[in-house]
N, C-alpha and C. Protein backbone atom coordinates (compact mmCIF):
# COMPACT_ATOMS: atom_id res chain seq x y z
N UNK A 1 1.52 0.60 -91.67
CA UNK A 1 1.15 -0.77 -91.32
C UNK A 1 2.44 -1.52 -90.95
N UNK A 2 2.33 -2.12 -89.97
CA UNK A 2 3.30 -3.23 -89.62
C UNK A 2 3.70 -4.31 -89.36
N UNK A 3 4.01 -5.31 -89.25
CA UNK A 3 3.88 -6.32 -88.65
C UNK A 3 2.69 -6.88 -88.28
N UNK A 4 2.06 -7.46 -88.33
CA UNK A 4 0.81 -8.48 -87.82
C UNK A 4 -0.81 -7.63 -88.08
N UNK A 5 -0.31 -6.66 -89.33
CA UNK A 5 -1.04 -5.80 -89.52
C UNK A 5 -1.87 -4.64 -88.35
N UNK A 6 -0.74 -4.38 -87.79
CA UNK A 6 -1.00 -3.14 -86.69
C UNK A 6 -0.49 -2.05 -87.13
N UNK A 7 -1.14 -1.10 -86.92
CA UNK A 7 -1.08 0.49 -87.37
C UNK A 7 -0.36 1.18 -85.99
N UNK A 8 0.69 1.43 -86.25
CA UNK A 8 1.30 2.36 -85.15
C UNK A 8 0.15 3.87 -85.04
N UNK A 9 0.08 4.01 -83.72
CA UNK A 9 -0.56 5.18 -83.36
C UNK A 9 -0.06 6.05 -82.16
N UNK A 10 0.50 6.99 -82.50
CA UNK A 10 1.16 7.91 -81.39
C UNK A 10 2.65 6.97 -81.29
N UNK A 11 2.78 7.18 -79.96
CA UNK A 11 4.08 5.98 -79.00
C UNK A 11 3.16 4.48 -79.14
N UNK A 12 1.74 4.20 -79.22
CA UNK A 12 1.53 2.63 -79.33
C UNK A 12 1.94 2.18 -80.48
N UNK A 13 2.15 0.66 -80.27
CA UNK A 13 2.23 -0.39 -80.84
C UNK A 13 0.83 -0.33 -82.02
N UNK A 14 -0.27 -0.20 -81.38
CA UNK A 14 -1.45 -0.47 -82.18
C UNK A 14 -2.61 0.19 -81.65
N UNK A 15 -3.55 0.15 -82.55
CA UNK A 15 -4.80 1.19 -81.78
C UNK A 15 -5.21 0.60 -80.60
N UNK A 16 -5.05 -0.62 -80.57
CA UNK A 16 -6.07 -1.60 -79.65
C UNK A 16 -4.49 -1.16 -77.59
N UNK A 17 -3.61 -1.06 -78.08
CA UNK A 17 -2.86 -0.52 -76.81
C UNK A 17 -3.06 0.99 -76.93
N UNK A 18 -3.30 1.40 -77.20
CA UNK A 18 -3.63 2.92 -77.35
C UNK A 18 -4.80 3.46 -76.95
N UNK A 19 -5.69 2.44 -77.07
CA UNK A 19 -7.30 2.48 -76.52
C UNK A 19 -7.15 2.35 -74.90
N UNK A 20 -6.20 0.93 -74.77
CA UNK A 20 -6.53 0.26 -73.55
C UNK A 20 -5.48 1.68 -72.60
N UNK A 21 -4.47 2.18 -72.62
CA UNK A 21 -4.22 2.84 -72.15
C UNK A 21 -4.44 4.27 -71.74
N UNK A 22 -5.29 4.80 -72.67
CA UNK A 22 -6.74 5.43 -72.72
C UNK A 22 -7.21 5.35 -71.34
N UNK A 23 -7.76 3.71 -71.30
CA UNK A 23 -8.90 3.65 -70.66
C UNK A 23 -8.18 3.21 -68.89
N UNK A 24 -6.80 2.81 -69.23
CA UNK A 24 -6.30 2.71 -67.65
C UNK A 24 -5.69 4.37 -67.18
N UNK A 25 -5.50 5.21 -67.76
CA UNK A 25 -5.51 6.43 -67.48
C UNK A 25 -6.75 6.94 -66.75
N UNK A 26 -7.84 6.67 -67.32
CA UNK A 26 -9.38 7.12 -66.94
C UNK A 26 -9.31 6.46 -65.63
N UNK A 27 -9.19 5.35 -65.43
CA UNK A 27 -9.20 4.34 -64.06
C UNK A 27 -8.07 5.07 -63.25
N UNK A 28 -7.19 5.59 -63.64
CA UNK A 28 -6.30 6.01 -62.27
C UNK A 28 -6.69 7.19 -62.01
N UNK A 29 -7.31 8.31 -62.72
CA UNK A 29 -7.76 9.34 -62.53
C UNK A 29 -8.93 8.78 -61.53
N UNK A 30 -9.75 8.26 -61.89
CA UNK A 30 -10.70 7.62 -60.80
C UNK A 30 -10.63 6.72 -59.53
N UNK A 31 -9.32 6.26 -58.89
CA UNK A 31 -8.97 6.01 -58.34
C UNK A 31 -9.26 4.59 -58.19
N UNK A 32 -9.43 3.89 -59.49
CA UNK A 32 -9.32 2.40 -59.24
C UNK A 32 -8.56 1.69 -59.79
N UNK A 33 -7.35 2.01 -59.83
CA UNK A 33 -5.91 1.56 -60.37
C UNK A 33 -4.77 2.71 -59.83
N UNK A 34 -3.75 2.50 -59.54
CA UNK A 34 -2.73 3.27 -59.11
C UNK A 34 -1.45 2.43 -59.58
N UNK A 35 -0.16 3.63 -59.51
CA UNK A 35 0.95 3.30 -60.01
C UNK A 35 0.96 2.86 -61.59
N UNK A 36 0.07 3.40 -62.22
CA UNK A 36 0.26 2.90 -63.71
C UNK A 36 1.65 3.53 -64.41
N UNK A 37 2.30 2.36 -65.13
CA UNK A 37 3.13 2.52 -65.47
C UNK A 37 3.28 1.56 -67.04
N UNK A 38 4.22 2.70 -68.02
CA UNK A 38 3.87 1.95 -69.46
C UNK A 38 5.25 1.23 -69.55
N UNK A 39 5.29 0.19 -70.86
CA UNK A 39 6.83 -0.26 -71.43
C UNK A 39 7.47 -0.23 -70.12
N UNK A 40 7.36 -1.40 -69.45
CA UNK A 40 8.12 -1.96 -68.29
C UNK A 40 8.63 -3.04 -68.97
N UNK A 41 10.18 -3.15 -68.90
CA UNK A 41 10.71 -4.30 -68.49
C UNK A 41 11.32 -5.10 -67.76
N UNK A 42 11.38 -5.90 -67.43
CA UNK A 42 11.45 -7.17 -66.85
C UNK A 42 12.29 -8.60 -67.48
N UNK A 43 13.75 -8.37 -66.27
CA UNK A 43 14.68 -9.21 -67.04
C UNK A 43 14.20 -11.23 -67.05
N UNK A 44 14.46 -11.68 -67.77
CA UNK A 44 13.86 -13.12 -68.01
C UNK A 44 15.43 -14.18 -67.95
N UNK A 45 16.46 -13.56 -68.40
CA UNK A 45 17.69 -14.66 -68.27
C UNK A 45 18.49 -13.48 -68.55
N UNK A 46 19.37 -12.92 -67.43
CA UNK A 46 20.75 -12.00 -67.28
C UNK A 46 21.49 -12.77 -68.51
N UNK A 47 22.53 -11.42 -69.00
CA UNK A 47 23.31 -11.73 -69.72
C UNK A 47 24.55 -12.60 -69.51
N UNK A 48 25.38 -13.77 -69.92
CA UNK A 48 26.33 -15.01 -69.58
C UNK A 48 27.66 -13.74 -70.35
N UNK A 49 28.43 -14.22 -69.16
CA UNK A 49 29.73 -13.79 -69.64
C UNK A 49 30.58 -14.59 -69.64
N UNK A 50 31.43 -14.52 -70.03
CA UNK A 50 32.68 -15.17 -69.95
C UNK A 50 34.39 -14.43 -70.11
N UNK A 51 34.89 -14.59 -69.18
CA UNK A 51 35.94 -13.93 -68.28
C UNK A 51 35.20 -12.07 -68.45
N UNK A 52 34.64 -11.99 -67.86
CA UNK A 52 33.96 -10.56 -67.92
C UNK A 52 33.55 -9.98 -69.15
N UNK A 53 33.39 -11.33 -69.78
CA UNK A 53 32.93 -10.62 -71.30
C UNK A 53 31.48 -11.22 -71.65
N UNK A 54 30.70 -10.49 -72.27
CA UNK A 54 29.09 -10.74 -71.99
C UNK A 54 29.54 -11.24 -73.87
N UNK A 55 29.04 -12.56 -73.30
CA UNK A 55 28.90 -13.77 -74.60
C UNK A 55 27.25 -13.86 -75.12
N UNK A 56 26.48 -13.72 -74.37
CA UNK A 56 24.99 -13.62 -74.68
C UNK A 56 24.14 -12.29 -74.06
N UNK A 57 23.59 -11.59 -74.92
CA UNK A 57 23.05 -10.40 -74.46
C UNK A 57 21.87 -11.29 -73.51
N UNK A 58 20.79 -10.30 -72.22
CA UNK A 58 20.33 -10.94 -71.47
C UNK A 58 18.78 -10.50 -72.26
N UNK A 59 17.48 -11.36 -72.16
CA UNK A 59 16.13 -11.26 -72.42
C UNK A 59 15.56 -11.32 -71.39
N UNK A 60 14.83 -10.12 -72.11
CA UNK A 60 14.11 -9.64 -71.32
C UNK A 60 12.14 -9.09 -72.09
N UNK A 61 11.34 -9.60 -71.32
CA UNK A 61 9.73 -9.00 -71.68
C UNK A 61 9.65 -7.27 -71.19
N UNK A 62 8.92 -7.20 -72.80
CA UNK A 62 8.32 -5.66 -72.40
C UNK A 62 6.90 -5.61 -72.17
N UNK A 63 6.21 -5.27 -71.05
CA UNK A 63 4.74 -5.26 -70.82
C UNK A 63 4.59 -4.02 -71.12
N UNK A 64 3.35 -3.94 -71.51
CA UNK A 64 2.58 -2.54 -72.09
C UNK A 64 2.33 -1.93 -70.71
N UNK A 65 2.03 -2.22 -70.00
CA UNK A 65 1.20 -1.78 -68.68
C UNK A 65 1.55 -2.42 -68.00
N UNK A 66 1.97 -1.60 -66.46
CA UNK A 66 1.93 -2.93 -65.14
C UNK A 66 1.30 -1.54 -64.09
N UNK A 67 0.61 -1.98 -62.98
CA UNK A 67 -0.12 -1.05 -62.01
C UNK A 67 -0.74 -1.91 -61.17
N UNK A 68 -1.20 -1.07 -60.07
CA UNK A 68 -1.75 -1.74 -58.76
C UNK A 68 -3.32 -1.65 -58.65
N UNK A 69 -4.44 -2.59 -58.65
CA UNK A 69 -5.90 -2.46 -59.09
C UNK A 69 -6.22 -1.94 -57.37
N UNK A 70 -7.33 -2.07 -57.26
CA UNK A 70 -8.02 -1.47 -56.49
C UNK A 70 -7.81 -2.60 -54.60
N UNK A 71 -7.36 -3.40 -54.79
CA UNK A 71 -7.02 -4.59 -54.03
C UNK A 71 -5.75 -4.06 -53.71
N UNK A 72 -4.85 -4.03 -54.32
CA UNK A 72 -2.98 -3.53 -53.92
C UNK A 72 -2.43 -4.58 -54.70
N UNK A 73 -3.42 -5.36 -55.75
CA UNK A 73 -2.60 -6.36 -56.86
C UNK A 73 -1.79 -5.87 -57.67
N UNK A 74 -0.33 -6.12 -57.54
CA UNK A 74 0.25 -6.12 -59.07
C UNK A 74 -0.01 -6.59 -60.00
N UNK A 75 -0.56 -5.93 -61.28
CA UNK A 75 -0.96 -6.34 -62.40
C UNK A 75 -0.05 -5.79 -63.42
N UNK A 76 0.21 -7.00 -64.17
CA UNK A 76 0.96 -6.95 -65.46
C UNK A 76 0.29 -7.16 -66.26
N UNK A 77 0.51 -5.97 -67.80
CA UNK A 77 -0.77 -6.04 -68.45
C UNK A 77 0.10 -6.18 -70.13
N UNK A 78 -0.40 -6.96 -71.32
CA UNK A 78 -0.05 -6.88 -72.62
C UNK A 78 -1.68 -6.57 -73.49
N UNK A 79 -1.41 -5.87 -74.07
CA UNK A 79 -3.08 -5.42 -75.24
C UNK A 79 -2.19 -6.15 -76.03
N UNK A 80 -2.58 -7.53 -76.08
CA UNK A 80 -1.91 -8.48 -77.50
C UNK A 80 -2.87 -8.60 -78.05
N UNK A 81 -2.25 -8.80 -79.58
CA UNK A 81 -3.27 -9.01 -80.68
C UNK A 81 -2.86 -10.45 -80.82
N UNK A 82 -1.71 -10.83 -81.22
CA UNK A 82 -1.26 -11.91 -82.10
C UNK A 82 -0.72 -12.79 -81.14
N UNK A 83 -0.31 -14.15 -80.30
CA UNK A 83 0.72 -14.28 -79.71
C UNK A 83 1.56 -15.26 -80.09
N UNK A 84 2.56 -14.50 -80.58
CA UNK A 84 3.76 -15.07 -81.21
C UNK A 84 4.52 -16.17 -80.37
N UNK A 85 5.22 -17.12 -80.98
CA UNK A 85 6.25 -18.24 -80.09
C UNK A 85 7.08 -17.19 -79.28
N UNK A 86 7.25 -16.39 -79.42
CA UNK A 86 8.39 -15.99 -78.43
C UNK A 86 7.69 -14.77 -77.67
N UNK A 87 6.65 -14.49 -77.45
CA UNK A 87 5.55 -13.92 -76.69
C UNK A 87 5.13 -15.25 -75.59
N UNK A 88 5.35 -16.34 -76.37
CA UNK A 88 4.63 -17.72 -75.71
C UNK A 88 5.34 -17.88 -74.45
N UNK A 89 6.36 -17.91 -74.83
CA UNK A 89 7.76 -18.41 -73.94
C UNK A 89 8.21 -17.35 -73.40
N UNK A 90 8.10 -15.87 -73.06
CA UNK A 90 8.24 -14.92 -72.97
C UNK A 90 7.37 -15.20 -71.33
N UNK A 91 5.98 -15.17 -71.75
CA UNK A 91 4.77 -15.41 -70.72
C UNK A 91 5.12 -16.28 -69.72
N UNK A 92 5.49 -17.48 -69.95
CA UNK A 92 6.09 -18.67 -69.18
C UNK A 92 7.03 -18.33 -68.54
N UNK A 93 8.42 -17.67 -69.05
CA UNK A 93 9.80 -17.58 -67.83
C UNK A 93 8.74 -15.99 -66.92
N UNK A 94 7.97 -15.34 -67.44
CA UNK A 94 7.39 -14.20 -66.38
C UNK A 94 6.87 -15.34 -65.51
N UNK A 95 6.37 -16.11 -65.47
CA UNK A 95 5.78 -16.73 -64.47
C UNK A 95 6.50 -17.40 -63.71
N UNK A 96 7.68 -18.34 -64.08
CA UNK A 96 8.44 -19.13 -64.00
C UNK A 96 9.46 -17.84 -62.88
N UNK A 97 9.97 -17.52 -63.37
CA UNK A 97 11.26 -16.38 -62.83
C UNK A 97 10.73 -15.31 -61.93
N UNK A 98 9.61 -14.72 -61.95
CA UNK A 98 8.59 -13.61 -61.32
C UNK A 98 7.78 -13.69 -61.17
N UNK A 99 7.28 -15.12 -61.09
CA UNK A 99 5.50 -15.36 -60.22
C UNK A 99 4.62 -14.69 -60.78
N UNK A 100 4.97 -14.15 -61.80
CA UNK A 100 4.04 -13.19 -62.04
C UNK A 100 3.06 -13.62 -63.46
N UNK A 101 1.57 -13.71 -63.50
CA UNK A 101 0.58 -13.68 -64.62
C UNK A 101 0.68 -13.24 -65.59
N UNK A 102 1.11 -12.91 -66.57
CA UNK A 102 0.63 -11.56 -67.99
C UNK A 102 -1.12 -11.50 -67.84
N UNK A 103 -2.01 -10.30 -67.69
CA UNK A 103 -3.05 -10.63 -68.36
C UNK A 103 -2.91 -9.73 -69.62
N UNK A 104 -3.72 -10.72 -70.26
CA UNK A 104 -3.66 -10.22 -71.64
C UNK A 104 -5.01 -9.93 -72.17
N UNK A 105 -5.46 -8.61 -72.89
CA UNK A 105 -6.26 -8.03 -73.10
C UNK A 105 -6.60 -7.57 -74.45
């Protein structure tokens, strides 16, 4: 048990990403999702240096899933259970910095 009471299973986080990736496997085998890809990240604020020296490491979001649906959409995907303040704000600079949605599932 861990954190937010999720049970690690295999390489997931929790049963509930372990299911969902399951079930986007089944979809690319079927040809209505392509390019699935797991634990992508995606930088949110490069690391600050100063005189070539990195003073702040850089943050960055890890999505569970990102792939292309049946349209040619990039989809970025999180199987969240809980969403934490810094999941919150996490979601926001993805949008903010990379146009990009989280859906969350």
């Amino acid at each position: 048990m861990r954190k937010y009471r999720n049970i690690k299973v295999g390489k997931y986080d929790s049963k509930k990403e372990k299911d969902r990736a399951d079930l986007l496997k089944i979809l690319e085998r079927q040809g209505e999702i392509s390019h699935l890809k797991e634990q992508v990240k995606f930088e949110l604020i490069p690391s600050q240096k100063i005189d070539k020296k990195v003073v702040e490491r850089p943050c960055s979001y890890i999505a569970d899933f990102t792939y292309c649906d049946i349209h040619g959409n990039f989809i970025v995907e999180d199987a969240k259970g809980v969403r934490t303040k810094d999941y919150v704000i996490k979601r926001k600079l993805m949008l903010q910095v990379h146009g990009i949605r989280i859906k969350e599932v």
